[in-house]
PDB file of N, CA and C in Angstrom:
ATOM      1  N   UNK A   1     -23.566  -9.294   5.533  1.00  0.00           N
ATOM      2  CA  UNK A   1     -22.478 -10.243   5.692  1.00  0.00           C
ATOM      3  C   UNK A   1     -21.361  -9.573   6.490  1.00  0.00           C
ATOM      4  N   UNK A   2     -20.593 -10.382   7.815  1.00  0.00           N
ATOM      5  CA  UNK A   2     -19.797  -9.879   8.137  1.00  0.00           C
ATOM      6  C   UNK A   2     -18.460  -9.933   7.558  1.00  0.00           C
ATOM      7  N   UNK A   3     -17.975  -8.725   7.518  1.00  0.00           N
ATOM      8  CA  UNK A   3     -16.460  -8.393   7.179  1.00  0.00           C
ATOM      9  C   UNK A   3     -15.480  -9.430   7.701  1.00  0.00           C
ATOM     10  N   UNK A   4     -14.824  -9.648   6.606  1.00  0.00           N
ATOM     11  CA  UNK A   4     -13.541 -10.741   7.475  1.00  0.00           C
ATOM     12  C   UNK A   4     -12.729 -10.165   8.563  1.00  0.00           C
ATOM     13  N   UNK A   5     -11.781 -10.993   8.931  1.00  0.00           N
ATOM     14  CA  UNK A   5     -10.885 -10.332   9.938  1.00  0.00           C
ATOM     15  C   UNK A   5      -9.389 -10.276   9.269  1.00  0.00           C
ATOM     16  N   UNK A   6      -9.444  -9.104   9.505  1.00  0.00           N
ATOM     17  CA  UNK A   6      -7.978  -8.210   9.217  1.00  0.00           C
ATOM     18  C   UNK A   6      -6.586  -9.118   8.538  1.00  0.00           C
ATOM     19  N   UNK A   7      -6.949 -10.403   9.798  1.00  0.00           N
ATOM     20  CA  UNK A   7      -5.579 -10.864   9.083  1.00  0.00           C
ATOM     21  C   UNK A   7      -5.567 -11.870   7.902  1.00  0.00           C
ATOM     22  N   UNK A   8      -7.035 -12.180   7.570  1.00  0.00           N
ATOM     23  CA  UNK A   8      -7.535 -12.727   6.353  1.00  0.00           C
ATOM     24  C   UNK A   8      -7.686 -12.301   5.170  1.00  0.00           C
ATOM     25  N   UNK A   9      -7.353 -10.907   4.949  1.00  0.00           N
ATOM     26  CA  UNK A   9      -8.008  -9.706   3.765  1.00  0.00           C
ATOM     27  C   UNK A   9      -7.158  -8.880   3.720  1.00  0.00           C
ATOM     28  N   UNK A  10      -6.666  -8.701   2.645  1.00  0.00           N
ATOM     29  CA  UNK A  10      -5.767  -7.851   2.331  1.00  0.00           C
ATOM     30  C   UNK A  10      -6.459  -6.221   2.433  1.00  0.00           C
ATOM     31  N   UNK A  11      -7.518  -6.078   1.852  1.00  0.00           N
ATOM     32  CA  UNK A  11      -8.358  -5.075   2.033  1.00  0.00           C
ATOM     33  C   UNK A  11      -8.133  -4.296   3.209  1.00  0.00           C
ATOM     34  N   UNK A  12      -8.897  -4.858   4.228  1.00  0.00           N
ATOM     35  CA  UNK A  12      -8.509  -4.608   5.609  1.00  0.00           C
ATOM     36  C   UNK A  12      -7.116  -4.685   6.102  1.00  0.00           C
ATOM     37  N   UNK A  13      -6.461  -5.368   5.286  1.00  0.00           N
ATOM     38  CA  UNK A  13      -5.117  -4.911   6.310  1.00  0.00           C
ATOM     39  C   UNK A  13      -4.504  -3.749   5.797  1.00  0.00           C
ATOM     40  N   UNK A  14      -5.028  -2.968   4.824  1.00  0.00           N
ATOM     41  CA  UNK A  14      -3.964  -1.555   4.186  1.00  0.00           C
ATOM     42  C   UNK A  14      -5.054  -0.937   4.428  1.00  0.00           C
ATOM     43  N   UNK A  15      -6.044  -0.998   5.136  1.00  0.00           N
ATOM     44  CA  UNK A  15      -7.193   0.218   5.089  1.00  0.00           C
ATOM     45  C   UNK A  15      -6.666   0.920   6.673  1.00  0.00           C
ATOM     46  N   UNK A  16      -5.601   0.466   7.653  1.00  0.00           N
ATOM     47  CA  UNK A  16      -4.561   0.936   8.215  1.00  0.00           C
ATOM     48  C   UNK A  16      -4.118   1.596   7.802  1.00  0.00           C
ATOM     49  N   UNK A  17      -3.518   3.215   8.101  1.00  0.00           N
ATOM     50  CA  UNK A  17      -2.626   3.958   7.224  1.00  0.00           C
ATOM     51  C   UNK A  17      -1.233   3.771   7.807  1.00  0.00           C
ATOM     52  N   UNK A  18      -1.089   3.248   8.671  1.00  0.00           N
ATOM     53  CA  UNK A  18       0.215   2.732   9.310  1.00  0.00           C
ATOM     54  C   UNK A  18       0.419   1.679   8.501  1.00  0.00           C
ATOM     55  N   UNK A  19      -0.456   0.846   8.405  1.00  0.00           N
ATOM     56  CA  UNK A  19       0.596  -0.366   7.593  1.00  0.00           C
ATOM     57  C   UNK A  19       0.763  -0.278   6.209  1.00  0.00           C
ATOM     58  N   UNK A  20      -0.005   0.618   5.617  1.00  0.00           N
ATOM     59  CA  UNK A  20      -0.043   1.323   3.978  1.00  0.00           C
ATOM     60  C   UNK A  20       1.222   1.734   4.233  1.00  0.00           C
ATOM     61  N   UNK A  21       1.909   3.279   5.132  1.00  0.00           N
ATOM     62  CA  UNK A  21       3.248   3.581   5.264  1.00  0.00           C
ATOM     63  C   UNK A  21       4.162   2.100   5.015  1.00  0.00           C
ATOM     64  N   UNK A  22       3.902   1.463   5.908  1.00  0.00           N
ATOM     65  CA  UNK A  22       4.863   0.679   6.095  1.00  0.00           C
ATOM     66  C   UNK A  22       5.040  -0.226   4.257  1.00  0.00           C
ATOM     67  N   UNK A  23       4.138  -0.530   3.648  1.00  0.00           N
ATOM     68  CA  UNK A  23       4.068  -0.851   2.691  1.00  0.00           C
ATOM     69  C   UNK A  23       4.889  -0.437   1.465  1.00  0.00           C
ATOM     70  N   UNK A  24       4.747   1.269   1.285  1.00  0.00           N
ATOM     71  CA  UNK A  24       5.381   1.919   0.688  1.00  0.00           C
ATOM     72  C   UNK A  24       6.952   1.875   1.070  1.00  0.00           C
ATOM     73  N   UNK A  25       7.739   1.693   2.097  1.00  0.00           N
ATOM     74  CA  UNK A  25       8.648   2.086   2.660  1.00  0.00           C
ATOM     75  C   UNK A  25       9.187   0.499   2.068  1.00  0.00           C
ATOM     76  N   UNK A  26       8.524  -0.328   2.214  1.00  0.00           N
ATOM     77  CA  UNK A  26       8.931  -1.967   1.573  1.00  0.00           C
ATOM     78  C   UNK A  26       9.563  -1.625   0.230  1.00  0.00           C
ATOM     79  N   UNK A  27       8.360  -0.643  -0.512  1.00  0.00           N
ATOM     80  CA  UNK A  27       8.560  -0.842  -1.965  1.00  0.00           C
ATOM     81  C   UNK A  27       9.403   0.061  -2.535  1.00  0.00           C
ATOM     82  N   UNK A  28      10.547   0.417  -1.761  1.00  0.00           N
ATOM     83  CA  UNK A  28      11.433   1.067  -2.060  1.00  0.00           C
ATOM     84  C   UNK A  28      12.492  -0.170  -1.498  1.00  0.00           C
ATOM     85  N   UNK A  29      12.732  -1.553  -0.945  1.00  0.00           N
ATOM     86  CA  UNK A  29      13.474  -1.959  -0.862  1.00  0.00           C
ATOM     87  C   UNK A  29      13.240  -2.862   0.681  1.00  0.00           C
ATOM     88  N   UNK A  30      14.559  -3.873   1.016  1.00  0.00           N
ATOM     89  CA  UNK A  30      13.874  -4.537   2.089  1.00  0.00           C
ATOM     90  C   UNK A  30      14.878  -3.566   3.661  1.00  0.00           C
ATOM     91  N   UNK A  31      13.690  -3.827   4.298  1.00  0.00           N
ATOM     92  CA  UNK A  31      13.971  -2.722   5.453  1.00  0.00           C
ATOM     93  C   UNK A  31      14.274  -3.830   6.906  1.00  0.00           C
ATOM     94  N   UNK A  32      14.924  -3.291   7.642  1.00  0.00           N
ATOM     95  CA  UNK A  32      14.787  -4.122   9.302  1.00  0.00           C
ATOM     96  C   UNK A  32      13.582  -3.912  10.123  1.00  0.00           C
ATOM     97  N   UNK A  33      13.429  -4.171  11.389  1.00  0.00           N
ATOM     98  CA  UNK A  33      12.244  -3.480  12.208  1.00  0.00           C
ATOM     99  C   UNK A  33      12.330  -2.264  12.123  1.00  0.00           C
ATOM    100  N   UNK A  34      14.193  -2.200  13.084  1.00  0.00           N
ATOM    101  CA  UNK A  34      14.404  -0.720  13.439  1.00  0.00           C
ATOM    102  C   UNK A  34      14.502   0.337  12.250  1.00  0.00           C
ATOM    103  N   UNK A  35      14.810  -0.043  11.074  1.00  0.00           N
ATOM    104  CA  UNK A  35      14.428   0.916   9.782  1.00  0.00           C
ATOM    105  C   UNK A  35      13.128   1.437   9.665  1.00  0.00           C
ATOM    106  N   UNK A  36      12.166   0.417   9.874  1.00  0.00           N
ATOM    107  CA  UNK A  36      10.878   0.898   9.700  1.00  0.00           C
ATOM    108  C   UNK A  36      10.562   1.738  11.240  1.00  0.00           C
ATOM    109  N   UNK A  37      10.658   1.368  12.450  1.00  0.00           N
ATOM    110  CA  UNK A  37      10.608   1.971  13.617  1.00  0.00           C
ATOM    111  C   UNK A  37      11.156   3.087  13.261  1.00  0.00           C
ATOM    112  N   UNK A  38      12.487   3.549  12.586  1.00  0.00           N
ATOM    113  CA  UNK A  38      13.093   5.178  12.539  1.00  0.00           C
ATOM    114  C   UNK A  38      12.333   6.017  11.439  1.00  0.00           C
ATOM    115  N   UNK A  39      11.640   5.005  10.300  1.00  0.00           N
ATOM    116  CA  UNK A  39      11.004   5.840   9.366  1.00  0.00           C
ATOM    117  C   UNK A  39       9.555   6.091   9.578  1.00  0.00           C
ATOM    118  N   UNK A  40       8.997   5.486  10.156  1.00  0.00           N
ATOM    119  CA  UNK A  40       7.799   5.564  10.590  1.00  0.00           C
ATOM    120  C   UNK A  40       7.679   6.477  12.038  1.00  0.00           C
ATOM    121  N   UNK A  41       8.425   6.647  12.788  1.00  0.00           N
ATOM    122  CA  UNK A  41       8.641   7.273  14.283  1.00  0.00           C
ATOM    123  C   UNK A  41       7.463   6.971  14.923  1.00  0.00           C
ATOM    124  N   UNK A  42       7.965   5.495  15.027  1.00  0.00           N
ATOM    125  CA  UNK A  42       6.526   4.247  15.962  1.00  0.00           C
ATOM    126  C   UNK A  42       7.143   3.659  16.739  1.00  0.00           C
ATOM    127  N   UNK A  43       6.609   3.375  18.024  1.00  0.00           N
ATOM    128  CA  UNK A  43       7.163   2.166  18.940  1.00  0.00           C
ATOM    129  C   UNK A  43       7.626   1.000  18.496  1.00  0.00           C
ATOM    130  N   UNK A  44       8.412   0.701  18.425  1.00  0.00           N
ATOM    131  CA  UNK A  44       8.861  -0.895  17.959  1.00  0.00           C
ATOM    132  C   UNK A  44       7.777  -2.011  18.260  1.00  0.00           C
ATOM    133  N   UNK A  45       6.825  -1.674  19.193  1.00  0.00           N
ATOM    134  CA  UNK A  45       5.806  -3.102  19.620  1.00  0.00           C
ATOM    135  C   UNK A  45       4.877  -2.654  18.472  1.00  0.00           C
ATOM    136  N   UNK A  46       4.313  -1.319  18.383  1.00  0.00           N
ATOM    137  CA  UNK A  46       3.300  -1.062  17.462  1.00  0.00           C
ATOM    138  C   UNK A  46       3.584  -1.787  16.043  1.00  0.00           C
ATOM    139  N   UNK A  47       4.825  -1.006  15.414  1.00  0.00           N
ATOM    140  CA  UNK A  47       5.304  -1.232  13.993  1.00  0.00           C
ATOM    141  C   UNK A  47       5.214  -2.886  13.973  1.00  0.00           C
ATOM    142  N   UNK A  48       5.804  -4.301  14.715  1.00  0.00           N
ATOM    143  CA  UNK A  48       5.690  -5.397  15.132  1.00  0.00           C
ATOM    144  C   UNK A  48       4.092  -5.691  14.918  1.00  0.00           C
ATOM    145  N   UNK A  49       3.504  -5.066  15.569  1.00  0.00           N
ATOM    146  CA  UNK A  49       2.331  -5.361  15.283  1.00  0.00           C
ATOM    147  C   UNK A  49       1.471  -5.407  13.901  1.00  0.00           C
ATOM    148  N   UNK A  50       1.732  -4.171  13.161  1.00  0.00           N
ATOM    149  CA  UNK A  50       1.318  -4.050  11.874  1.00  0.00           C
ATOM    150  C   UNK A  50       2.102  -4.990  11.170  1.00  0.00           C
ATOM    151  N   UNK A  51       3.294  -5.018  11.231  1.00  0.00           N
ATOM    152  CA  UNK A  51       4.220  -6.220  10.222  1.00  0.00           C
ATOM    153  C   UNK A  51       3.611  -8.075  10.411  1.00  0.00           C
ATOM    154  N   UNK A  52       3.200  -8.297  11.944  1.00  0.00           N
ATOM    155  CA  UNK A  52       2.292  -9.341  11.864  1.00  0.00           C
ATOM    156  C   UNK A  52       1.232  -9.498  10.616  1.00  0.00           C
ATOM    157  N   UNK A  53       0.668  -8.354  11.046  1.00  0.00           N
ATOM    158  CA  UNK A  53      -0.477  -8.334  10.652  1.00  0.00           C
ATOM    159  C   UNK A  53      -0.678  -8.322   9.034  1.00  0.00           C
ATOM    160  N   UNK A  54       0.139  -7.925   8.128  1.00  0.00           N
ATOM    161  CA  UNK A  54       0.596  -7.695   6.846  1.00  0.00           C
ATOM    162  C   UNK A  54       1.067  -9.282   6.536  1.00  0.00           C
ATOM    163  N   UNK A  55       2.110  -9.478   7.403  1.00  0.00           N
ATOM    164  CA  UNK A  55       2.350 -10.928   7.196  1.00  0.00           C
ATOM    165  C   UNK A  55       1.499 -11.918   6.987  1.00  0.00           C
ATOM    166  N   UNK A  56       0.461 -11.842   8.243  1.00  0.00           N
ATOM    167  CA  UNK A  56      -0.579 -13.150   7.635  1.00  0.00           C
ATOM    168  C   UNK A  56      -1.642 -12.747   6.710  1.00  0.00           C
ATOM    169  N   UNK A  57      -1.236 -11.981   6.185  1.00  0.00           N
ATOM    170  CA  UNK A  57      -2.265 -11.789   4.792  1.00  0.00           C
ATOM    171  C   UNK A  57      -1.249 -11.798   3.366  1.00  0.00           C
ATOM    172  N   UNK A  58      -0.088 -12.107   3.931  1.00  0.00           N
ATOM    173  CA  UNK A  58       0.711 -12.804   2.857  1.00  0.00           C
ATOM    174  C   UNK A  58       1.227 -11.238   2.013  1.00  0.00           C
ATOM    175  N   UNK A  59       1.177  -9.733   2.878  1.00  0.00           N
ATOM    176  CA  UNK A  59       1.939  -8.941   1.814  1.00  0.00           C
ATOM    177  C   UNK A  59       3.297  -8.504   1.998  1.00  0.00           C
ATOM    178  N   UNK A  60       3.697  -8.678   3.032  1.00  0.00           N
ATOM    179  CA  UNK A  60       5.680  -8.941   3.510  1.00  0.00           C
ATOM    180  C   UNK A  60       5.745 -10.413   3.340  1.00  0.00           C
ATOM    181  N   UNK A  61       7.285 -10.304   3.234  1.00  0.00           N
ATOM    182  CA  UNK A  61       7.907 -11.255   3.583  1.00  0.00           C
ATOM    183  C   UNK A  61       8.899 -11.259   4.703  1.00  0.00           C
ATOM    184  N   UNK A  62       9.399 -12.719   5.424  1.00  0.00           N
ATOM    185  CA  UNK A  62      10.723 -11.934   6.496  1.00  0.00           C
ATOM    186  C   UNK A  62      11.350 -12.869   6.708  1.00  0.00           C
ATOM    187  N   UNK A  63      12.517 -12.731   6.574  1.00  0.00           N
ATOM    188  CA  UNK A  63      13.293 -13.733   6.852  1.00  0.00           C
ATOM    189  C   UNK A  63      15.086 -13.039   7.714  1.00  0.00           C
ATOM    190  N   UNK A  64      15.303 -14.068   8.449  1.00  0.00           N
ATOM    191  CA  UNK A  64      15.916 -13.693   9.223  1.00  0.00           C
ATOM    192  C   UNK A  64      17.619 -13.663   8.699  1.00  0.00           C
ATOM    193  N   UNK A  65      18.387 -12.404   9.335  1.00  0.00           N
ATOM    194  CA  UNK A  65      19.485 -12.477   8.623  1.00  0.00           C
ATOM    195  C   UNK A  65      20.077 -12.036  10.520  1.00  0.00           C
ATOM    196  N   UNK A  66      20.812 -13.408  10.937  1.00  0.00           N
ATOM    197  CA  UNK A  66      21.679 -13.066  12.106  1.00  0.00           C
ATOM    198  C   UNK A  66      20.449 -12.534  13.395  1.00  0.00           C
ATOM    199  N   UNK A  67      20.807 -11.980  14.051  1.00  0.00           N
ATOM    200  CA  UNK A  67      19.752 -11.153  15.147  1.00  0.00           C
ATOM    201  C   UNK A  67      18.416 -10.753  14.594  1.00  0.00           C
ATOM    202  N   UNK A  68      18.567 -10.277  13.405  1.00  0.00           N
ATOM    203  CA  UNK A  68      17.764  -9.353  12.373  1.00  0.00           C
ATOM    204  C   UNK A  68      17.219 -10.036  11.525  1.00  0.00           C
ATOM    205  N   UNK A  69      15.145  -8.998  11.635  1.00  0.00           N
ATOM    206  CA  UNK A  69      14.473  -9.255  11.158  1.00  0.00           C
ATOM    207  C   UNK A  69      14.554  -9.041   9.697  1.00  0.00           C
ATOM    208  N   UNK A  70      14.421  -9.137   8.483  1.00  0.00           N
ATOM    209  CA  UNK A  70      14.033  -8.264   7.117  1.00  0.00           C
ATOM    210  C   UNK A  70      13.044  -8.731   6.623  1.00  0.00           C
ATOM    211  N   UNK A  71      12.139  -7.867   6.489  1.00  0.00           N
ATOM    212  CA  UNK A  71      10.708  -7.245   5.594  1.00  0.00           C
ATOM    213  C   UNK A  71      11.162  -7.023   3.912  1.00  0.00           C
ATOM    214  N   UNK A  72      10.508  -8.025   3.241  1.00  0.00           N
ATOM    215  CA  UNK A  72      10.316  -6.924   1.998  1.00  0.00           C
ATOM    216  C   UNK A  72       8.704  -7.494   1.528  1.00  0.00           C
ATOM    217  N   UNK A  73       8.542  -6.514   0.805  1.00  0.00           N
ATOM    218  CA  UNK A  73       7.117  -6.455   0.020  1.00  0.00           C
ATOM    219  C   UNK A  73       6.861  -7.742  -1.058  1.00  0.00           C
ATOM    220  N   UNK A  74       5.746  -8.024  -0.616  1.00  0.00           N
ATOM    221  CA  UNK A  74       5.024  -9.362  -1.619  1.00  0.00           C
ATOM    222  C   UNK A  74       4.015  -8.829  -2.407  1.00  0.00           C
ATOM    223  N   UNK A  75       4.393  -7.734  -3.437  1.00  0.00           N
ATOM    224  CA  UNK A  75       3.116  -7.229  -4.149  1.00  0.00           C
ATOM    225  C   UNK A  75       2.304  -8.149  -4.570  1.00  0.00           C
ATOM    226  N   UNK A  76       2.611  -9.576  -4.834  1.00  0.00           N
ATOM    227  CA  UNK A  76       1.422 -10.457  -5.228  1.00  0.00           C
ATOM    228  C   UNK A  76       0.261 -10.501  -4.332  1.00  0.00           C
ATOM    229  N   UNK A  77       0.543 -10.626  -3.095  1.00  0.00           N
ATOM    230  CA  UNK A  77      -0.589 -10.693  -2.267  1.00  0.00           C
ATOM    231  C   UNK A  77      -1.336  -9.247  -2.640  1.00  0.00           C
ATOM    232  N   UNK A  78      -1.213  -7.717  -3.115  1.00  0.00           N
ATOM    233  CA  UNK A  78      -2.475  -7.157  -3.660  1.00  0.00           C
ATOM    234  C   UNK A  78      -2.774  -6.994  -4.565  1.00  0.00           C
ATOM    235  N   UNK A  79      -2.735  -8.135  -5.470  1.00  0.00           N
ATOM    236  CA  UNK A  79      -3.391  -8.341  -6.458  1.00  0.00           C
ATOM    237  C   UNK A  79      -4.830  -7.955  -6.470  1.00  0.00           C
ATOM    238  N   UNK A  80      -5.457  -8.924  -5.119  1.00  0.00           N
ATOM    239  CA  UNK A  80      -6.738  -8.387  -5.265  1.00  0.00           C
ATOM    240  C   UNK A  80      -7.188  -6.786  -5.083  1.00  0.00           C
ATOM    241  N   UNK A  81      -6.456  -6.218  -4.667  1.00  0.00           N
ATOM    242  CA  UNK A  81      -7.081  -5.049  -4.252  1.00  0.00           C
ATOM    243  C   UNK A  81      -6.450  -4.268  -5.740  1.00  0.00           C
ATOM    244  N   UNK A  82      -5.668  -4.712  -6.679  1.00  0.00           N
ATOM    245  CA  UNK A  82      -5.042  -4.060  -8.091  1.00  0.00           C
ATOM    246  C   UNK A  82      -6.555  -4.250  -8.894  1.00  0.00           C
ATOM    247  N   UNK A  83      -7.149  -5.228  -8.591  1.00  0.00           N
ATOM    248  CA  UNK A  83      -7.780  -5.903  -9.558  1.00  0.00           C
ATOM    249  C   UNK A  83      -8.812  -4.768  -9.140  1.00  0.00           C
ATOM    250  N   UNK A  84      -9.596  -5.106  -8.113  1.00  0.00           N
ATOM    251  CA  UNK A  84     -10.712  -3.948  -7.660  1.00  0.00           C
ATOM    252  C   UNK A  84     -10.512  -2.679  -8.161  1.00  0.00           C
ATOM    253  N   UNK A  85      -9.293  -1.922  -7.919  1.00  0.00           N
ATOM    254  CA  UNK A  85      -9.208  -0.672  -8.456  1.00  0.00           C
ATOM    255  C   UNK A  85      -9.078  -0.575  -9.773  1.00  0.00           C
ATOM    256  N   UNK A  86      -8.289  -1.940 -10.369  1.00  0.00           N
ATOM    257  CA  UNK A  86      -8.799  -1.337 -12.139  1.00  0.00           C
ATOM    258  C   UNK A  86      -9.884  -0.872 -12.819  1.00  0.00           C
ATOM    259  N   UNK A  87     -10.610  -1.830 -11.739  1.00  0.00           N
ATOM    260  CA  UNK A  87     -12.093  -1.929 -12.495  1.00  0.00           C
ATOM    261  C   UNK A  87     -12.621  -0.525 -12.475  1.00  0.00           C
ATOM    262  N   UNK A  88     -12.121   0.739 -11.904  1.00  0.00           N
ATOM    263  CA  UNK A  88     -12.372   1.946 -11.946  1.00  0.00           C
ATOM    264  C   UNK A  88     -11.691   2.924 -12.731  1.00  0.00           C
ATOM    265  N   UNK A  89     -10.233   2.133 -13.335  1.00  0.00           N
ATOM    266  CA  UNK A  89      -9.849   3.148 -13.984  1.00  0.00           C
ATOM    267  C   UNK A  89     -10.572   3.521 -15.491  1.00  0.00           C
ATOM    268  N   UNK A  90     -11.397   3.009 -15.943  1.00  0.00           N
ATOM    269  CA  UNK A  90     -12.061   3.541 -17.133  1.00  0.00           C
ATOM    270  C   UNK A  90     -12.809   5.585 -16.489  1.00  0.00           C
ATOM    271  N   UNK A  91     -13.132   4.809 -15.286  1.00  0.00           N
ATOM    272  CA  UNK A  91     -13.948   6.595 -14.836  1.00  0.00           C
ATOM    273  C   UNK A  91     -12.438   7.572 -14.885  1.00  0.00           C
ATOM    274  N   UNK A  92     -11.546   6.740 -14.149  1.00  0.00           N
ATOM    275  CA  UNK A  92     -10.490   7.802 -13.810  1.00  0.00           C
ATOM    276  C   UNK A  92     -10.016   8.469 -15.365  1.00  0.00           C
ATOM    277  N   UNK A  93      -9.908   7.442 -16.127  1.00  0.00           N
ATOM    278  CA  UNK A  93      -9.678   7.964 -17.620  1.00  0.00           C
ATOM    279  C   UNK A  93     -10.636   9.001 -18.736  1.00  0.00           C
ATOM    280  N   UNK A  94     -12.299   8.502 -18.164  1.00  0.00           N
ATOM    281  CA  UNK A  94     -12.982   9.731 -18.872  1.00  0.00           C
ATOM    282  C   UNK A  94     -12.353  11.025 -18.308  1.00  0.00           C
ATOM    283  N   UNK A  95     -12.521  10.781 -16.796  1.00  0.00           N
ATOM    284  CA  UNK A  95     -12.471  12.520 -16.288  1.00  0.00           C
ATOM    285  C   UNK A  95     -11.345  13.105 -16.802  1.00  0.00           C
ATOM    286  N   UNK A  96     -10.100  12.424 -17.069  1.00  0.00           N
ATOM    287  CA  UNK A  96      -8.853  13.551 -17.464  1.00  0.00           C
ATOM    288  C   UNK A  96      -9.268  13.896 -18.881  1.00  0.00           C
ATOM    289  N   UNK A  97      -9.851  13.125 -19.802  1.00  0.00           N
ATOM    290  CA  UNK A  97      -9.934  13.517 -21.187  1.00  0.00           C
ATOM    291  C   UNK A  97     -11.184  14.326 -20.995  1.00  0.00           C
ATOM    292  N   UNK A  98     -11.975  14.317 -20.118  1.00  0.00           N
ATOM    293  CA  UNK A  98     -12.941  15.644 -19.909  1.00  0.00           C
ATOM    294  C   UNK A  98     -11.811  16.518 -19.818  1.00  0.00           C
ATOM    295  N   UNK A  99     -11.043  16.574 -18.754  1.00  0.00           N
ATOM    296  CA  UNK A  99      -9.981  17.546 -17.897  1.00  0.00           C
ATOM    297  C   UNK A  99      -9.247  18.966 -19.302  1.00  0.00           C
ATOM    298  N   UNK A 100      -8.912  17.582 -20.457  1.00  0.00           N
ATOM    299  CA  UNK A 100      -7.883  17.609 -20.932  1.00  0.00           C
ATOM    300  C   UNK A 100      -8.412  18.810 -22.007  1.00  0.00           C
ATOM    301  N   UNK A 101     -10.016  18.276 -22.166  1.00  0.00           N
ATOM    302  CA  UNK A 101     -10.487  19.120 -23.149  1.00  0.00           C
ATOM    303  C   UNK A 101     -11.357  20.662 -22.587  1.00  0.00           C
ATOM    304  N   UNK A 102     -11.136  20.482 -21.270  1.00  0.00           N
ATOM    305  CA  UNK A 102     -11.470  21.612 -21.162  1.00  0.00           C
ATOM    306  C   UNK A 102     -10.146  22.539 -20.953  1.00  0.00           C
ATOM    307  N   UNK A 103      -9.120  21.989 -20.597  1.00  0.00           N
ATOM    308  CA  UNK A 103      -7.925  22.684 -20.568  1.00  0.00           C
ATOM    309  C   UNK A 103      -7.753  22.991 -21.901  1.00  0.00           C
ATOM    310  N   UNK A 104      -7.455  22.691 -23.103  1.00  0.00           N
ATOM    311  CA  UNK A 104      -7.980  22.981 -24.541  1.00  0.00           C
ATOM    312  C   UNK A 104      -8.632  23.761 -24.723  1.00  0.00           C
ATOM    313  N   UNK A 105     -10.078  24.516 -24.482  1.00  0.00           N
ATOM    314  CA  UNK A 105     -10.930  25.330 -24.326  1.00  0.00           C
ATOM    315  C   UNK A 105     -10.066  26.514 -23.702  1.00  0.00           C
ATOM    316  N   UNK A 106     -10.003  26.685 -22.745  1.00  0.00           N
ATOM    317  CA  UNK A 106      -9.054  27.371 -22.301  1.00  0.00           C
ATOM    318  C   UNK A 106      -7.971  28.051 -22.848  1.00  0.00           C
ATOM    319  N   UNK A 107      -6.629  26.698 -23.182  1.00  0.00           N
ATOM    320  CA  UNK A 107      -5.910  28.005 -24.687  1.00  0.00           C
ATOM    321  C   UNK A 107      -6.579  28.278 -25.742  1.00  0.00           C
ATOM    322  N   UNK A 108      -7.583  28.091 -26.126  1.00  0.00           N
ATOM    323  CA  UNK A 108      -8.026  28.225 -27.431  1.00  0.00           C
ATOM    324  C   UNK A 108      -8.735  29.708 -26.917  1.00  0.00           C
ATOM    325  N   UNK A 109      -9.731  29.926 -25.633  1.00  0.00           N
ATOM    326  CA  UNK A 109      -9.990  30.967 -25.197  1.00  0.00           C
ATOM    327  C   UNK A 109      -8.625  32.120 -25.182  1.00  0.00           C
ATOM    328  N   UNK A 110      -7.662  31.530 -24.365  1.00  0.00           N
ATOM    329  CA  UNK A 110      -6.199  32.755 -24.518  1.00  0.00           C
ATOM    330  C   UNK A 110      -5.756  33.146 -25.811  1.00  0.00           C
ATOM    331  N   UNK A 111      -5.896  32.339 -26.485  1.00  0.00           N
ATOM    332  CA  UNK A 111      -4.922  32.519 -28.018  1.00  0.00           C
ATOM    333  C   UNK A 111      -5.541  33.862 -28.737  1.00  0.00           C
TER     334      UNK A 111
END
């Protein structure tokens, strides 16, 4: 089956590590272009480009204030991709309580 297209799937649109940055930089608050252009140290057409692209998969938002663009983050739109990764945290949780008990072993070896 073919893969959707980018601007249909949230999946694909953060499997970008540019627009993941840009994501994170949201979720600290709402940013302009040129905020994200100075924090990212990207061409303004590029960064534009990824913010499209985030947009029609519904994970910014933007609305205009005067001249100026503002971005902020729509964590609802990755829901799906929250949901996918839960479904793994049971493994992520054995391994630390493996982790935990062999670190245990360990002082019990020092003591």
């Amino acid at each position: 089956m073919a893969r959707a297209a980018t601007t249909e799937d949230a999946f694909n649109a953060v499997a970008e590590p540019r627009r993941r940055e840009i994501l994170d930089a949201l979720a600290a608050g709402e940013r302009t272009v040129g905020e994200l252009v100075d924090r990212l140290d990207l061409a303004q057409p590029h960064v534009s480009r990824h913010l499209r692209v985030l947009r029609e998969v519904g994970a910014v938002h933007v609305r205009d204030e005067g001249r100026q663009r503002i971005y902020s983050l729509n964590a609802e739109a990755l829901k799906p991709i929250y949901a996918w990764v839960a479904g793994y945290e049971h493994l992520w949780a054995e391994r630390f309580d493996l982790l935990e008990d062999v670190l245990d072993e360990m002082k019990q070896q020092d003591s």
